[in-house]
PDB file of N, CA and C in Angstrom:
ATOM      1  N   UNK A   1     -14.601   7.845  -1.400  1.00  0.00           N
ATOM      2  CA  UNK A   1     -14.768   9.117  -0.745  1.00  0.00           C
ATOM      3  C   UNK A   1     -13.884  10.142  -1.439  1.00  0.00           C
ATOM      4  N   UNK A   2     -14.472  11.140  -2.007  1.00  0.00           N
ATOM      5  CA  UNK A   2     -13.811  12.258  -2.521  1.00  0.00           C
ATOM      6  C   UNK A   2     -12.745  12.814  -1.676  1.00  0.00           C
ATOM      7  N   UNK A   3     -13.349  13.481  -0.696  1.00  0.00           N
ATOM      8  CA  UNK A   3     -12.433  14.212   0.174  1.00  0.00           C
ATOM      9  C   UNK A   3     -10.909  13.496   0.518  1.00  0.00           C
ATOM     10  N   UNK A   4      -9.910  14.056   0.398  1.00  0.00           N
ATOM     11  CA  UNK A   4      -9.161  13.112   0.361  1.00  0.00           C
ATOM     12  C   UNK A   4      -9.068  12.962   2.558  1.00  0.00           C
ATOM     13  N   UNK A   5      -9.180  14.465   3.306  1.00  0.00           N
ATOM     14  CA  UNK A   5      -9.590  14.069   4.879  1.00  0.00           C
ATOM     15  C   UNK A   5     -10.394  12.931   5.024  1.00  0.00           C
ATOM     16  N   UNK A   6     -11.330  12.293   4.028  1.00  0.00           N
ATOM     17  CA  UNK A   6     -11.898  11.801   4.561  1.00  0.00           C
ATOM     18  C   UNK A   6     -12.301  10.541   4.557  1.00  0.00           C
ATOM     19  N   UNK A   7     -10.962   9.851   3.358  1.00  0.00           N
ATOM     20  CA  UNK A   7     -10.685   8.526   3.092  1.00  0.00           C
ATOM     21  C   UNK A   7      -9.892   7.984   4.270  1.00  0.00           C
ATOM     22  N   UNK A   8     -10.529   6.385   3.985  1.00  0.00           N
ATOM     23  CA  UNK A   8     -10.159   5.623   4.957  1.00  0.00           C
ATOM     24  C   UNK A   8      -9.465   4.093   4.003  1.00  0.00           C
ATOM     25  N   UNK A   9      -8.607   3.925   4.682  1.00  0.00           N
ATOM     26  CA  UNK A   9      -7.903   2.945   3.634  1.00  0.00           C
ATOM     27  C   UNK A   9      -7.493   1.617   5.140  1.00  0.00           C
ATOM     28  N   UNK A  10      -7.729   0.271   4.530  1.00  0.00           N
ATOM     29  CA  UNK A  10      -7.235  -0.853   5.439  1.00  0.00           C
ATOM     30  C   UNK A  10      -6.813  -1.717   4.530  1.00  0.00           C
ATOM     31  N   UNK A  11      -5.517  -2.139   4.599  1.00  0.00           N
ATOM     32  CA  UNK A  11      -5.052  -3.216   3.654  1.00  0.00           C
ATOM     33  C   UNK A  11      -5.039  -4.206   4.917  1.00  0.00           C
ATOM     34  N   UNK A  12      -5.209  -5.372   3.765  1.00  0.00           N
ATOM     35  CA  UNK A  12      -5.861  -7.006   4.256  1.00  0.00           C
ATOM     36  C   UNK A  12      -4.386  -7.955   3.822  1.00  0.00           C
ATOM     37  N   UNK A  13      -4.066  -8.863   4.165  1.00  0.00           N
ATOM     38  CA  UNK A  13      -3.205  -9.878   3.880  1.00  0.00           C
ATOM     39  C   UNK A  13      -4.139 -11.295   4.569  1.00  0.00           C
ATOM     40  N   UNK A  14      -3.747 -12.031   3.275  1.00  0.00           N
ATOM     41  CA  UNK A  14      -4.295 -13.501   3.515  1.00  0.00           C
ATOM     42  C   UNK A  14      -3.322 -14.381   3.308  1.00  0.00           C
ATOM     43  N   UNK A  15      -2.925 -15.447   4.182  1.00  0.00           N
ATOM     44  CA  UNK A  15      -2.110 -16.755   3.774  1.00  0.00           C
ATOM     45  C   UNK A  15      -2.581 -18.072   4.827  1.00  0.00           C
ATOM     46  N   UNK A  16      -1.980 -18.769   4.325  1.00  0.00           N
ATOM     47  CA  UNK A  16      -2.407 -19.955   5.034  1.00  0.00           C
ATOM     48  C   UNK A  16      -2.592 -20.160   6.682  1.00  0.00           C
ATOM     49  N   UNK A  17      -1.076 -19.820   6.998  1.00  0.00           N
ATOM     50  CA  UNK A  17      -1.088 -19.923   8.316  1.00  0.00           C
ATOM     51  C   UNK A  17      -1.952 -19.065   8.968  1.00  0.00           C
ATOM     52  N   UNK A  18      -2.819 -18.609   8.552  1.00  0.00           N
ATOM     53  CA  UNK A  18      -3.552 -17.615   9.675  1.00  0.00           C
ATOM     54  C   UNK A  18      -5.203 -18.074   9.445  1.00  0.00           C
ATOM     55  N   UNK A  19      -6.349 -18.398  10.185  1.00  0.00           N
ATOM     56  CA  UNK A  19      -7.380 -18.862   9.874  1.00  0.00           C
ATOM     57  C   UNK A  19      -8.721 -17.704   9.300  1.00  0.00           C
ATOM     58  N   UNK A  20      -7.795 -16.435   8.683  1.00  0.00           N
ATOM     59  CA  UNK A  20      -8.431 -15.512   8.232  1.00  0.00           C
ATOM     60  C   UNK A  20      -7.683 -14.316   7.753  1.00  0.00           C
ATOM     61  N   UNK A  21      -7.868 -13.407   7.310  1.00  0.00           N
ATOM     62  CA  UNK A  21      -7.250 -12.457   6.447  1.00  0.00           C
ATOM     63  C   UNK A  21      -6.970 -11.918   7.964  1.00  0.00           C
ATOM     64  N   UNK A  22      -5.882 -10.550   7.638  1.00  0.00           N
ATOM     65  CA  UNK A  22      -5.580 -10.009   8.768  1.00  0.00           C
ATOM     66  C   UNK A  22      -4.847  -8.581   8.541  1.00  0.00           C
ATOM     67  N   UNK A  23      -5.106  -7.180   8.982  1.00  0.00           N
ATOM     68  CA  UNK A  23      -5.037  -6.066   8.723  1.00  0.00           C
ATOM     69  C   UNK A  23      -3.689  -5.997   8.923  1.00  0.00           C
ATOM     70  N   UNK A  24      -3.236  -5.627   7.998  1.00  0.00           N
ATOM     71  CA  UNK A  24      -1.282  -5.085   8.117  1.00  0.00           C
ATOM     72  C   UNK A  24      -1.570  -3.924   8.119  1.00  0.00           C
ATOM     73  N   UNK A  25      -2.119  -2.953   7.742  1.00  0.00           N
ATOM     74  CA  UNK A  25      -2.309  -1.515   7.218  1.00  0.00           C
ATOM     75  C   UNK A  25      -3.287  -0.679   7.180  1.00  0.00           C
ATOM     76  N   UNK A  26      -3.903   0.745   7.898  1.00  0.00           N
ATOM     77  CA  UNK A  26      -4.682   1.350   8.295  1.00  0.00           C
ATOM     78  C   UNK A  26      -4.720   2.525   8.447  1.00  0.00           C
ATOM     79  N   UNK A  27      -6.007   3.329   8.001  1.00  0.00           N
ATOM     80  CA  UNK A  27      -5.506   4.519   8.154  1.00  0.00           C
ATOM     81  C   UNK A  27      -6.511   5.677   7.770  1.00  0.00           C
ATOM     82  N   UNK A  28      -6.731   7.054   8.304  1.00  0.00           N
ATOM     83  CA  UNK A  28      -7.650   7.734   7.630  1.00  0.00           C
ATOM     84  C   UNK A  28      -6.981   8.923   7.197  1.00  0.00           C
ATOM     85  N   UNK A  29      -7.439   9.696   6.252  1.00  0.00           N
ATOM     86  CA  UNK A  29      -6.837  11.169   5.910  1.00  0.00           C
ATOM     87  C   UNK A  29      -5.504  10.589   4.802  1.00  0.00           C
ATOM     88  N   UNK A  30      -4.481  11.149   5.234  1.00  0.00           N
ATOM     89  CA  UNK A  30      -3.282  11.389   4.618  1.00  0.00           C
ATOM     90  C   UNK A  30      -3.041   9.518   4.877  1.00  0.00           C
ATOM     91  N   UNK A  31      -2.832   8.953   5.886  1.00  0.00           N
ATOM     92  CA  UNK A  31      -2.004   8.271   5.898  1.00  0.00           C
ATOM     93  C   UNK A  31      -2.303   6.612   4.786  1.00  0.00           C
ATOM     94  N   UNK A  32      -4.124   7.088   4.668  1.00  0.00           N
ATOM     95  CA  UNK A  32      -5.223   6.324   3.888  1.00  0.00           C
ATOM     96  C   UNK A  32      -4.694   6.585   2.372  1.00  0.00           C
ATOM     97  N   UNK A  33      -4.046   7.811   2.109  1.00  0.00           N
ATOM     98  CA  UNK A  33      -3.792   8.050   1.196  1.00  0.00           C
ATOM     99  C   UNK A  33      -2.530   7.055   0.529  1.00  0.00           C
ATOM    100  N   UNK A  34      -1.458   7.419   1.672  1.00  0.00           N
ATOM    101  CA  UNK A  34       0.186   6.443   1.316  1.00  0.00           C
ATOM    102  C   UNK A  34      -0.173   5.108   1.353  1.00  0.00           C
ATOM    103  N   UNK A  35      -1.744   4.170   1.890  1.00  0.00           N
ATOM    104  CA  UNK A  35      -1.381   2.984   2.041  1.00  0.00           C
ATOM    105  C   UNK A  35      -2.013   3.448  -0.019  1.00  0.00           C
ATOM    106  N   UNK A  36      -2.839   3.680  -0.077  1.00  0.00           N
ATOM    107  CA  UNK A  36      -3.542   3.665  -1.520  1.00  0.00           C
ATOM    108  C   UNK A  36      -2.482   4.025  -2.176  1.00  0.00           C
ATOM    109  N   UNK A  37      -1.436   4.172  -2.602  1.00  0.00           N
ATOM    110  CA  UNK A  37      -0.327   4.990  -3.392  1.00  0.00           C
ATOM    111  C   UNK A  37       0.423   3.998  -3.152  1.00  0.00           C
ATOM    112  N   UNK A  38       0.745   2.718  -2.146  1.00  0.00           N
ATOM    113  CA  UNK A  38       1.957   2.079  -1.833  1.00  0.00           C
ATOM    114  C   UNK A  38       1.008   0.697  -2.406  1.00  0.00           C
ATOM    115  N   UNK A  39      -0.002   0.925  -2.867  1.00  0.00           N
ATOM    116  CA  UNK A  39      -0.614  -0.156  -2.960  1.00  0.00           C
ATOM    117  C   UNK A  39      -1.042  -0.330  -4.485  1.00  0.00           C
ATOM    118  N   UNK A  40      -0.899   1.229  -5.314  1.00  0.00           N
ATOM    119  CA  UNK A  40      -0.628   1.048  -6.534  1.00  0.00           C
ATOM    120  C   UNK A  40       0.384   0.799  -7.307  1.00  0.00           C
ATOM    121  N   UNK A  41       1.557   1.688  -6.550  1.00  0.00           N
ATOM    122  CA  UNK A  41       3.080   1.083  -6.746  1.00  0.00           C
ATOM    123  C   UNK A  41       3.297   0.301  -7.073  1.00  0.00           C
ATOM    124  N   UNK A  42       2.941  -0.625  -5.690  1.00  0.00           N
ATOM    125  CA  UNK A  42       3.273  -2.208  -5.959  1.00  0.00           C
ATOM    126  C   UNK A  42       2.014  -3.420  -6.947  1.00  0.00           C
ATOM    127  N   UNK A  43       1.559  -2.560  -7.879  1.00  0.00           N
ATOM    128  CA  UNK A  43       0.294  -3.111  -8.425  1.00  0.00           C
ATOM    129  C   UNK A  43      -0.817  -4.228  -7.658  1.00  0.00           C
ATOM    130  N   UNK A  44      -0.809  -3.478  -6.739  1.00  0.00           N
ATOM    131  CA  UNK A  44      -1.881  -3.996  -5.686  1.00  0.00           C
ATOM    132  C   UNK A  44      -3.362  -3.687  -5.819  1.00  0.00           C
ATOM    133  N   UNK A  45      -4.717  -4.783  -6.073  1.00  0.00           N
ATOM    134  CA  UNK A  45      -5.459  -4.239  -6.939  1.00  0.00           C
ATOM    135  C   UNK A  45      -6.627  -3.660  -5.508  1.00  0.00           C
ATOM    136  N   UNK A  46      -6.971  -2.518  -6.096  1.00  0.00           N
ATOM    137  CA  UNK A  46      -7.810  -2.031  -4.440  1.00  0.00           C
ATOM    138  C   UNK A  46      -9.190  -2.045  -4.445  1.00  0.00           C
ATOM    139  N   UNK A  47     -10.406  -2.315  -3.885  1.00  0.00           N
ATOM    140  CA  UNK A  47     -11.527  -2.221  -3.678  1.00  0.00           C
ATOM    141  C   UNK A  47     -12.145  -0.980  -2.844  1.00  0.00           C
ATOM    142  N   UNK A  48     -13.163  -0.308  -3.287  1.00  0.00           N
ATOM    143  CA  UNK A  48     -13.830   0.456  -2.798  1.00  0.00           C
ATOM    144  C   UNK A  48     -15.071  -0.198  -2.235  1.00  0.00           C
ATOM    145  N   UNK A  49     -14.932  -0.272  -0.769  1.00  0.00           N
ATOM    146  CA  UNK A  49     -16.387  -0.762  -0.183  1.00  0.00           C
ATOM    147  C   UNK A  49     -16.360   0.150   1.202  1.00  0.00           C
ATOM    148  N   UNK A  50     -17.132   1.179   1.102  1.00  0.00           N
ATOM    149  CA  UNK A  50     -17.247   1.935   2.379  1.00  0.00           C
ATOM    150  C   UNK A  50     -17.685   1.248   3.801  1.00  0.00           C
ATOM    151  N   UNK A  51     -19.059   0.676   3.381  1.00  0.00           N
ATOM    152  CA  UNK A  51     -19.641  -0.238   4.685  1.00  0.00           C
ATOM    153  C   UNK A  51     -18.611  -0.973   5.483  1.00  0.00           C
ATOM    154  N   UNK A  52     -17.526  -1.321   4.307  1.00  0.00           N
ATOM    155  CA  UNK A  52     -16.281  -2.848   5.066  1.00  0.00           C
ATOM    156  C   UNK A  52     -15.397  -2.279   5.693  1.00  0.00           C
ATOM    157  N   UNK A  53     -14.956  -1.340   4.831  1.00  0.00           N
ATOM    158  CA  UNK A  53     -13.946  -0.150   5.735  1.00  0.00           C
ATOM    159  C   UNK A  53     -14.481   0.116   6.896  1.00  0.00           C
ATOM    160  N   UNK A  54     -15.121   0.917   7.502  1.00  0.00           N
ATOM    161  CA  UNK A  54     -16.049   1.567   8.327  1.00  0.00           C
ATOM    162  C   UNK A  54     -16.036   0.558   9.705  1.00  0.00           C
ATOM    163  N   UNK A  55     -16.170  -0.769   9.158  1.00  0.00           N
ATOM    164  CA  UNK A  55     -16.027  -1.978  10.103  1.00  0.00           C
ATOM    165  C   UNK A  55     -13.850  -2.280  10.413  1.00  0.00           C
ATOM    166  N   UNK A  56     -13.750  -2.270   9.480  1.00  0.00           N
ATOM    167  CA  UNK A  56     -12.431  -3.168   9.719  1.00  0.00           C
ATOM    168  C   UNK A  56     -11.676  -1.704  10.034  1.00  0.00           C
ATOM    169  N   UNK A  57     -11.732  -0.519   9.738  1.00  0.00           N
ATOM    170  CA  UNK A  57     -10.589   0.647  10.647  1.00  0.00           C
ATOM    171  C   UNK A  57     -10.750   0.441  11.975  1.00  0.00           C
ATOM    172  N   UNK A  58     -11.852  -0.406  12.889  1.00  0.00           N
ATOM    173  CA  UNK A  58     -11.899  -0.411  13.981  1.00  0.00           C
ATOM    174  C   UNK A  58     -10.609  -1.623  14.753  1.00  0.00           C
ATOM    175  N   UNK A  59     -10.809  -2.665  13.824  1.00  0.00           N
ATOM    176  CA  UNK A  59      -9.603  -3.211  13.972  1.00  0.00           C
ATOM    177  C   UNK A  59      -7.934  -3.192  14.167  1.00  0.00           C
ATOM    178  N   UNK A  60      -7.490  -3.688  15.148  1.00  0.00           N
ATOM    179  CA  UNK A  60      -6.029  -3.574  15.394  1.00  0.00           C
ATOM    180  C   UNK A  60      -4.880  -3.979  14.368  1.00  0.00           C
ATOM    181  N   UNK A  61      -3.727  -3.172  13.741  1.00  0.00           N
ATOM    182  CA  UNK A  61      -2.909  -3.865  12.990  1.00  0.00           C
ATOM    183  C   UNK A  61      -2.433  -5.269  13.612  1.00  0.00           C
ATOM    184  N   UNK A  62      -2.852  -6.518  12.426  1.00  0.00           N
ATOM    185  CA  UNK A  62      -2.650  -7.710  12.931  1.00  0.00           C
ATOM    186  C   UNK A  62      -3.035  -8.040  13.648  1.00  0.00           C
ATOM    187  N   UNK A  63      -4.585  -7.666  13.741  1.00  0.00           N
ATOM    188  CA  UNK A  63      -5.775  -8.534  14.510  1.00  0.00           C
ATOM    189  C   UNK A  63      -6.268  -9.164  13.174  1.00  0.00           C
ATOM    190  N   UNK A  64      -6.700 -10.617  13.112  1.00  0.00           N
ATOM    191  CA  UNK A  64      -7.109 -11.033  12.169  1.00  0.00           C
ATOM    192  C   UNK A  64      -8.991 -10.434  12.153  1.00  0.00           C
ATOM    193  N   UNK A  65      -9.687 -10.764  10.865  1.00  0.00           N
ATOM    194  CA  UNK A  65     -10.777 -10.342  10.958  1.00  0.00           C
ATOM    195  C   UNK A  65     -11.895 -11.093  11.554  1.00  0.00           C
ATOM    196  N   UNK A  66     -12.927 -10.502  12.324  1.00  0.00           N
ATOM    197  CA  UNK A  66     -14.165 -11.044  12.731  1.00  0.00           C
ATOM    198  C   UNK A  66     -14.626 -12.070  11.660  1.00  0.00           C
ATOM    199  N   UNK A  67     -15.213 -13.123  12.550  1.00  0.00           N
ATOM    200  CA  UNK A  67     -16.274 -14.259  11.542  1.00  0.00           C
ATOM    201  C   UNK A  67     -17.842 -13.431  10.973  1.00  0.00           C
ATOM    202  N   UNK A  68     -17.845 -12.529  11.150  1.00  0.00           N
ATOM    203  CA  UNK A  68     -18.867 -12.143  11.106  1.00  0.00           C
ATOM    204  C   UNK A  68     -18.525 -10.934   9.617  1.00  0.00           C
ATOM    205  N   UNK A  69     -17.370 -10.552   9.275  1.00  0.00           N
ATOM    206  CA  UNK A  69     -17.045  -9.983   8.189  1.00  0.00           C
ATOM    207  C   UNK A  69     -16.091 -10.681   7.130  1.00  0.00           C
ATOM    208  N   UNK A  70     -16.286 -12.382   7.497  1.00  0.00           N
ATOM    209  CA  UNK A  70     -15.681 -13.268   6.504  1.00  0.00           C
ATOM    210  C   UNK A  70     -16.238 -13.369   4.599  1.00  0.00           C
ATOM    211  N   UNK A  71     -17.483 -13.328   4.865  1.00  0.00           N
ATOM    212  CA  UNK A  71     -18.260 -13.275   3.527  1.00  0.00           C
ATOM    213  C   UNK A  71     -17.854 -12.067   2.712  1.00  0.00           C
ATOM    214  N   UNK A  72     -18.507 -11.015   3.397  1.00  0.00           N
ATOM    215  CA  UNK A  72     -17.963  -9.793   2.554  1.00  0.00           C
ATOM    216  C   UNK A  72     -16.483  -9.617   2.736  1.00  0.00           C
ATOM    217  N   UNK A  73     -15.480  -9.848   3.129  1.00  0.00           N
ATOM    218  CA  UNK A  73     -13.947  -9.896   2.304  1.00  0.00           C
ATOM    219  C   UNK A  73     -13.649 -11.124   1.156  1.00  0.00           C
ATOM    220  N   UNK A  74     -14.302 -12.546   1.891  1.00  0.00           N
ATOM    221  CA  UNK A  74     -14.059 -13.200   0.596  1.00  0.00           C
ATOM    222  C   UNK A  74     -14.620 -13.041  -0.209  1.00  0.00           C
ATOM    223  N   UNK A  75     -16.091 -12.657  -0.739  1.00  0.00           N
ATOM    224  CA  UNK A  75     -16.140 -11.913  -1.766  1.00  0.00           C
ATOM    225  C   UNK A  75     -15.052 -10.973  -2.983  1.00  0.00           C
ATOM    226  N   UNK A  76     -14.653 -10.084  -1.570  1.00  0.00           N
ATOM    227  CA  UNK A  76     -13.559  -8.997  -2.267  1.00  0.00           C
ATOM    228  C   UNK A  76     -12.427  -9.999  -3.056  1.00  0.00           C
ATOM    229  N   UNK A  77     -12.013 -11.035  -1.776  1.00  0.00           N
ATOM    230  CA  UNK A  77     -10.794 -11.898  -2.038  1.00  0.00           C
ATOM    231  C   UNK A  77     -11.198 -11.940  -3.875  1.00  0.00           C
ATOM    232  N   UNK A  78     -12.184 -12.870  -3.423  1.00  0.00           N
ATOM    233  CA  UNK A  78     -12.706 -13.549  -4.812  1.00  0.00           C
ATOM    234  C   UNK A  78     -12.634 -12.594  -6.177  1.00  0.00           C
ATOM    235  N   UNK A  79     -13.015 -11.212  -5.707  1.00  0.00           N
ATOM    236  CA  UNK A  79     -12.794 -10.370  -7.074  1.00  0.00           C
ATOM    237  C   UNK A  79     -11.364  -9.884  -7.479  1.00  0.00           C
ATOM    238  N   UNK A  80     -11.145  -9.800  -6.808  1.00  0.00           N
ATOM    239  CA  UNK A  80      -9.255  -9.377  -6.621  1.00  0.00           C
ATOM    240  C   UNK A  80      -8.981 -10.823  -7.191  1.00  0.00           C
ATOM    241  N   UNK A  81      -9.022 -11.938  -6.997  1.00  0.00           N
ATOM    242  CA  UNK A  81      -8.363 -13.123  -7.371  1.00  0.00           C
ATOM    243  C   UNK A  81      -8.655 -13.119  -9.102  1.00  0.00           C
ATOM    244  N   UNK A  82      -9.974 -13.100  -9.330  1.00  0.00           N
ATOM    245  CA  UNK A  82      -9.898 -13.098 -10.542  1.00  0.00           C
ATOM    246  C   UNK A  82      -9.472 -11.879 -11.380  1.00  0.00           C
ATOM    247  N   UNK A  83      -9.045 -10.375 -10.796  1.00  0.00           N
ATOM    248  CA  UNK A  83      -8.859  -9.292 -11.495  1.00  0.00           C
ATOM    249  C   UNK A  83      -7.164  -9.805 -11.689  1.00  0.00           C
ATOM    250  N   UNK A  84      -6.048 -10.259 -10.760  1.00  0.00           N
ATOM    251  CA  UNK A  84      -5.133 -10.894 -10.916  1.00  0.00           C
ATOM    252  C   UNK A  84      -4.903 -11.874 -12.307  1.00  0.00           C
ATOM    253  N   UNK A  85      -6.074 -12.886 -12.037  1.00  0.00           N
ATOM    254  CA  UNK A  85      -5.992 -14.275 -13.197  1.00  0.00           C
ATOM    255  C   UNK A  85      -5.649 -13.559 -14.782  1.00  0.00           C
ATOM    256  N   UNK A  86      -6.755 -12.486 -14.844  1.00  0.00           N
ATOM    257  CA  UNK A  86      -6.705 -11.446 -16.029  1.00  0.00           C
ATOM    258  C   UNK A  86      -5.945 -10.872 -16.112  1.00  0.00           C
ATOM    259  N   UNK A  87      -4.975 -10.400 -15.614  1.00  0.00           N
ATOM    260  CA  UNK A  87      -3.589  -9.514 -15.642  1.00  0.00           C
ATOM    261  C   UNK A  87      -2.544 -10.859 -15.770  1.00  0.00           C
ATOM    262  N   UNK A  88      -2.493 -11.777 -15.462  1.00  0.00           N
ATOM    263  CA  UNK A  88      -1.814 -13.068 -15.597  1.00  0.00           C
ATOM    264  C   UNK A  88      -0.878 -13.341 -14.347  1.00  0.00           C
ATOM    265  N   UNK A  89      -1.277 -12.653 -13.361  1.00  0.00           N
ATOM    266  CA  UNK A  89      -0.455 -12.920 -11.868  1.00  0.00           C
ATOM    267  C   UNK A  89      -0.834 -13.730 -11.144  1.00  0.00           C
ATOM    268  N   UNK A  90       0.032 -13.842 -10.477  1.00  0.00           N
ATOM    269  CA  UNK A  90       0.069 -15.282  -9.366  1.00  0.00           C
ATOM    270  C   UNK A  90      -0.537 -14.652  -8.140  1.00  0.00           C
ATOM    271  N   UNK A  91      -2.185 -15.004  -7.901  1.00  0.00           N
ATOM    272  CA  UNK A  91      -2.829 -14.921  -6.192  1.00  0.00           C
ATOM    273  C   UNK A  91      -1.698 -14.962  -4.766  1.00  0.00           C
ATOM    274  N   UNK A  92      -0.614 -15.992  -4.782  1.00  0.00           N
ATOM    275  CA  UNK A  92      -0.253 -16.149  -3.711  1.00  0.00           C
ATOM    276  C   UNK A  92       0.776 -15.189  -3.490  1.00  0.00           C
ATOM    277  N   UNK A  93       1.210 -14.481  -3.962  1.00  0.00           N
ATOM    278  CA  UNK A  93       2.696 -13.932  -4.000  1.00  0.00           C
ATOM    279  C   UNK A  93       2.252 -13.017  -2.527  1.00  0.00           C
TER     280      UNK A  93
END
């Protein structure tokens, strides 16, 4: 989304103990902006998928995600995992 009002940003965290990824971070406008900026910083690699967003801003920080939007994040997982392998970083960190 161009507009920068009108980006929407949700960062995801995945680890074991949890039986699904789970929203640490959320946000539209400005604040969509600092997670995208705190997320390049820290060379965090980001995906643009409007449809997924759109679903998961409805979600609570640290509500894990619906079974029903498992496919399309592991997907994402899956591309992010290998955009990592190619940069030579470690998935779990």
């Amino acid at each position: 989304m161009k507009n920068k009002d009108n980006k929407i940003a949700v960062a995801l965290k995945y680890d074991k103990e949890n039986i699904a990824p789970k929203v640490i971070a959320k946000g539209k406008g400005e604040i969509a902006e600092k997670i995208i900026q705190e997320a390049e910083k820290n060379n965090i690699n980001t995906v643009e998928n409007k449809d997924l967003v759109e679903d998961l801003i409805n979600l609570e920080i640290g509500q894990v995600i619906p079974e029903r939007l498992y496919m399309a994040v592991a997907e994402i997982l899956a591309f992010v995992y290998e955009l990592d392998k190619k940069k030579g970083e470690n998935f779990e960190k």
